[in-house]
Protein backbone atom coordinates (compact mmCIF):
# COMPACT_ATOMS: atom_id res chain seq x y z
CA UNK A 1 134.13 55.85 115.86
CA UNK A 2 133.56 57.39 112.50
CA UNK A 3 133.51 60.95 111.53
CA UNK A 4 130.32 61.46 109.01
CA UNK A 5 130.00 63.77 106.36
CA UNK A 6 126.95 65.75 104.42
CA UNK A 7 126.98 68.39 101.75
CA UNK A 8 124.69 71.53 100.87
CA UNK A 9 124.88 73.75 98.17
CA UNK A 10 122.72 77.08 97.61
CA UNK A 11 122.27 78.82 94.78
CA UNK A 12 120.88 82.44 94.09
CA UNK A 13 118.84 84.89 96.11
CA UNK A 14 117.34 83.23 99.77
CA UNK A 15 113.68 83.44 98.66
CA UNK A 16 114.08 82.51 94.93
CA UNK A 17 117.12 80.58 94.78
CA UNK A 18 117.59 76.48 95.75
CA UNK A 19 119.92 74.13 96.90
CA UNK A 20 120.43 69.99 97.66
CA UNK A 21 121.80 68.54 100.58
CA UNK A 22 123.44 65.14 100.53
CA UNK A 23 124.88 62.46 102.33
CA UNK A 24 125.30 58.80 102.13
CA UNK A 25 123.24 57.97 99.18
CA UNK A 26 120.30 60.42 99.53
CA UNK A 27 120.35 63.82 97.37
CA UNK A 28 117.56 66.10 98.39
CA UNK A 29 116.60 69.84 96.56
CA UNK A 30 115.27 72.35 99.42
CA UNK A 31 113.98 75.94 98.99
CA UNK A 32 112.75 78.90 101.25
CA UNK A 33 108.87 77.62 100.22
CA UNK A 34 109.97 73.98 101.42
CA UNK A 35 111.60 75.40 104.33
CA UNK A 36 109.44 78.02 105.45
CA UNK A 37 105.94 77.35 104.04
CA UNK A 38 104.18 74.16 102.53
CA UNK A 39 106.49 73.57 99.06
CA UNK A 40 107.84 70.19 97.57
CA UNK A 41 111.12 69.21 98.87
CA UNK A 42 113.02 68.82 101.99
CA UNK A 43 114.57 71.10 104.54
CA UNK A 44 117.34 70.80 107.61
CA UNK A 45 114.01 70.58 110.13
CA UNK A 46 113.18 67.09 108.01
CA UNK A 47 116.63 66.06 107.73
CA UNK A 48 117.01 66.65 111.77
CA UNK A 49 114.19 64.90 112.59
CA UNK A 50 115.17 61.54 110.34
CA UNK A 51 118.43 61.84 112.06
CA UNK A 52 117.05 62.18 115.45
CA UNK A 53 114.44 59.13 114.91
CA UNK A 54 117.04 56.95 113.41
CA UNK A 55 118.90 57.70 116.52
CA UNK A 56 116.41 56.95 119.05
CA UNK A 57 115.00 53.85 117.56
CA UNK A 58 118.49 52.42 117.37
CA UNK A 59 119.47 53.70 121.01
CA UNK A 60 115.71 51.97 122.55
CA UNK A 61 116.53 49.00 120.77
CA UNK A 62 120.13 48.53 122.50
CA UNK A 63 118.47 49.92 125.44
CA UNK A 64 115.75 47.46 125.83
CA UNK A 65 118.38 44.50 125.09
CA UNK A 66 121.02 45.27 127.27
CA UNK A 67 118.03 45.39 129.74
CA UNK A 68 116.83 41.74 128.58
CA UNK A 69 114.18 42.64 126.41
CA UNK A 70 114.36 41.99 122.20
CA UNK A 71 112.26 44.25 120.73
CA UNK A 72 110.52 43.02 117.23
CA UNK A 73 110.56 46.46 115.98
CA UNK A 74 110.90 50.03 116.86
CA UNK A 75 109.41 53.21 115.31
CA UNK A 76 110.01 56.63 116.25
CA UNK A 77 109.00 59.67 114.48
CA UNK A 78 110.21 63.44 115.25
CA UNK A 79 108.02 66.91 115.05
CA UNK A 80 110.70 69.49 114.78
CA UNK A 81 109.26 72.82 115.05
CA UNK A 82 110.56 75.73 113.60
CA UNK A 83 109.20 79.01 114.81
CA UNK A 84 110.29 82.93 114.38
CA UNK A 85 111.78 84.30 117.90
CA UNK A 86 112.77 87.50 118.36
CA UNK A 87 112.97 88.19 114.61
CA UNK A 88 115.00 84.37 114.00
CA UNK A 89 114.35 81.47 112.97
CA UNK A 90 114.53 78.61 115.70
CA UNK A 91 114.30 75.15 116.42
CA UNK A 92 112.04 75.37 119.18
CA UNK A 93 110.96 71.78 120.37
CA UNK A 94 111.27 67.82 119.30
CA UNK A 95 108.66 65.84 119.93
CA UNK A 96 109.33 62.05 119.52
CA UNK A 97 106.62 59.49 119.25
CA UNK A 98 107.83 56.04 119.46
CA UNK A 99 105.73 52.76 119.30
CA UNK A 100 107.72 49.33 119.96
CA UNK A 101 106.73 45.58 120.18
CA UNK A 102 108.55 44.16 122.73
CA UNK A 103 107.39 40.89 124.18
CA UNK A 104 107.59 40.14 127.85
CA UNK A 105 108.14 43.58 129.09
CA UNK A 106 105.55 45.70 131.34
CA UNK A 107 105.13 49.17 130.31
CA UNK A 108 106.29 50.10 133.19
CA UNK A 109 109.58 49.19 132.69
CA UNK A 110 109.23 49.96 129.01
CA UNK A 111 108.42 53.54 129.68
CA UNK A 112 111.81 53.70 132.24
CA UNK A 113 113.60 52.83 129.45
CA UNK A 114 112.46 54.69 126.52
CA UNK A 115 112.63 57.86 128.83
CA UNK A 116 116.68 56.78 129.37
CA UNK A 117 117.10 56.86 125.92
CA UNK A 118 115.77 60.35 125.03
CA UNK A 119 118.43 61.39 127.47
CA UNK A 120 121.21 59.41 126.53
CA UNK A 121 120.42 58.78 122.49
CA UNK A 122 123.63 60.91 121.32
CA UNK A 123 121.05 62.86 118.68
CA UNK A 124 119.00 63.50 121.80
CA UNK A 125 122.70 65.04 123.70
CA UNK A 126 123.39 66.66 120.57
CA UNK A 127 120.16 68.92 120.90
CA UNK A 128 120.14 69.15 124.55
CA UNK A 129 119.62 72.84 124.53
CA UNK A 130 115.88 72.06 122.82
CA UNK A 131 113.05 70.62 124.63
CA UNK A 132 112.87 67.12 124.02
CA UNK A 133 109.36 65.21 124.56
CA UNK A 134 108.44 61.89 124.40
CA UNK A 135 105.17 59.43 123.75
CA UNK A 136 106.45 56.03 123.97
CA UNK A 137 103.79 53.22 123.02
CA UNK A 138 104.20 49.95 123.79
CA UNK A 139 102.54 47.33 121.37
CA UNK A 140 101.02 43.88 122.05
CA UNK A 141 103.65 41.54 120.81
């Protein structure tokens, strides 16, 4: 297995200074106001949250096919939320929302599945020590 890499740089003061994070072939600026408040830019939350998504789609997909099923597609998104505890800044829950078409496959067993995977997506192991929800739709194929 590989070992991946990303980069961040800040520069200047924590409210008025900036930085980019990159990896692969995305570059993204960040800043306390894109972090913290409404601004333009990205932040780690974002960058989590892709990650995590990415992760999940990719983990229901082998899921569902080493179960018989091919999905057509998968789409997950992630609500990190960042909130002030005890004076700190924390990443207090994930919520994923996924929505697949998968023919031949009761949502039954589509809902066994998708649960699995928010426990055994690595992203999902990685963050084990945040609450981790799920809404997992299943779409008419």
């Amino acid at each position: 297995m590989a070992t991946r890499n990303a980069d961040a740089i800040w520069t200047g003061s924590l409210k008025e200074g900036k930085g980019t994070m990159k990896f692969g072939t995305y570059e993204g600026v960040y800043t306390w106001s894109s972090r913290f408040e409404d601004g333009q830019g990205t932040n780690p939350e974002e960058l989590l949250g892709a990650a995590h998504a990415g992760c999940f789609s990719m983990a229901l997909s082998s899921g569902l096919s080493k179960n018989g099923f091919t999905p057509r597609q998968v789409q997950t998104q992630a609500q990190v939320t960042l909130e002030v505890i005890d004076g700190k800044s924390r990443i207090t829950k994930i919520h994923l929302t996924t929505e697949a078409v998968v023919p031949d496959i009761s949502d039954e067993k589509f809902q066994e599945i998708a649960a699995a995977t928010k426990e055994g997506c690595p992203v999902s192991a990685a963050l084990a020590s945040t609450p981790i929800t799920l809404t997992a739709r299943l779409l008419s194929a």
